[in-house]
Protein backbone atom coordinates (compact mmCIF):
# COMPACT_ATOMS: atom_id res chain seq x y z
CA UNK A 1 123.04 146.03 14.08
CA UNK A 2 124.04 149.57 13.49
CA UNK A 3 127.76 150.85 14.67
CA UNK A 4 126.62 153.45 16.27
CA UNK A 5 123.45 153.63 17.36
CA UNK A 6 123.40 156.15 19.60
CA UNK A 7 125.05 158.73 17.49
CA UNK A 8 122.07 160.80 16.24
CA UNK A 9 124.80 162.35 13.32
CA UNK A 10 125.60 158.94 12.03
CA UNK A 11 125.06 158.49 8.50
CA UNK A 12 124.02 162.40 8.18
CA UNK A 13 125.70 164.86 5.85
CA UNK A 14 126.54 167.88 6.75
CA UNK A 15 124.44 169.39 4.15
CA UNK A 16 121.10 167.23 5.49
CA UNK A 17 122.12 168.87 8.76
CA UNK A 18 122.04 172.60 7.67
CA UNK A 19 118.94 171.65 5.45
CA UNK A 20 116.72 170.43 8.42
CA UNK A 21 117.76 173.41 10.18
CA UNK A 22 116.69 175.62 7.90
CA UNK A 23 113.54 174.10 7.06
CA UNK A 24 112.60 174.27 11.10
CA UNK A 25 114.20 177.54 11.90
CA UNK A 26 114.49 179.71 9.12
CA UNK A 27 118.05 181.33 8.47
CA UNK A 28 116.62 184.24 11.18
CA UNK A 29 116.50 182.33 13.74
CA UNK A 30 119.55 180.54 13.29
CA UNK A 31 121.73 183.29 12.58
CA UNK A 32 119.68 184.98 16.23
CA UNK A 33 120.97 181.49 17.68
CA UNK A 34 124.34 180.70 16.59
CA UNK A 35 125.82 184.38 15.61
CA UNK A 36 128.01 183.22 12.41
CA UNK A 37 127.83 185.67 9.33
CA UNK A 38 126.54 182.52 6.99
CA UNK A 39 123.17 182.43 8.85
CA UNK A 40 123.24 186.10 8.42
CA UNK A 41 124.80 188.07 5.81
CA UNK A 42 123.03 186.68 2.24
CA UNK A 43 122.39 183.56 3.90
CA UNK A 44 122.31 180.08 1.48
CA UNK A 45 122.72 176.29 2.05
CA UNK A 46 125.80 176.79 -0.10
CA UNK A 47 128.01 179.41 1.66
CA UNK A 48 127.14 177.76 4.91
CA UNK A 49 127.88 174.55 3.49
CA UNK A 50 131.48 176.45 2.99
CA UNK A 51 131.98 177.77 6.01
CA UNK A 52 130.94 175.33 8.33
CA UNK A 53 133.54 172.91 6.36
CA UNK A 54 136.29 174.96 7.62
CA UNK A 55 134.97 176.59 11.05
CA UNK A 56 134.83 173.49 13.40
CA UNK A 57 133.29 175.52 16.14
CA UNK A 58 130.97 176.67 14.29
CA UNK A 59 129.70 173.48 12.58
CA UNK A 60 129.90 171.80 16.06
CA UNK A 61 127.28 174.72 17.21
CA UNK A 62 125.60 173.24 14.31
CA UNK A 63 125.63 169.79 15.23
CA UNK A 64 124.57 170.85 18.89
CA UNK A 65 121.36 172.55 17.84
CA UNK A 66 120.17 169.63 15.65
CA UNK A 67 121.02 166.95 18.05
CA UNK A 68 118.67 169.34 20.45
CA UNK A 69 116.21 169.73 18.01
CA UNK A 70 115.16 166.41 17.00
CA UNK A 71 115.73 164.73 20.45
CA UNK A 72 113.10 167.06 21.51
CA UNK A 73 110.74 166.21 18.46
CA UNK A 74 110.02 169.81 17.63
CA UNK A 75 111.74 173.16 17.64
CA UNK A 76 113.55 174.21 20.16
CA UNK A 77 112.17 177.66 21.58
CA UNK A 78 114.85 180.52 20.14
C-alpha cells in the first residue's frame, strides 16, 4: 500500500509537473493564469524549473493548477 495515496504530487517531480502543464496549456495560457515572468518572458521548462525552485508561492500556484487539472480529467477552462 502506497504512503500517501491521496496525495496526487506524490512521487512527481517538479519538472513532470511543469512538463504536463505545458503540454495541456501551452506557456500562454499559463503565464494568462498564474502571472509569473517564467511563463512569460522567453518562457522554457528550464528557467521555470529555476524559478519555481526558489519562489514557493509560485510553485505552490503550480501545484494548485495541476492538482485541478488532472482531478478534472481535462483542461481546466483559462
Amino acid at each position: 500500500m502506497s504512503e500517501h495515496p491521496n496525495d496526487p504530487l506524490y512521487g512527481k517531480t517538479l519538472k513532470s509537473v511543469v512538463e504536463y502543464l505545458v503540454e495541456q496549456y501551452g506557456f500562454e495560457k499559463l503565464g494568462a493564469d498564474i502571472k509569473i515572468n517564467c511563463f512569460v518572458d522567453n518562457p522554457s521548462v528550464s528557467s521555470s524549473l529555476k524559478f519555481l525552485r526558489r519562489t514557493p508561492w509560485a510553485r505552490e500556484k503550480v501545484e494548485e493548477l495541476y492538482i485541478a487539472t488532472i482531478k478534472s480529467g481535462r483542461p481546466r477552462a483559462m
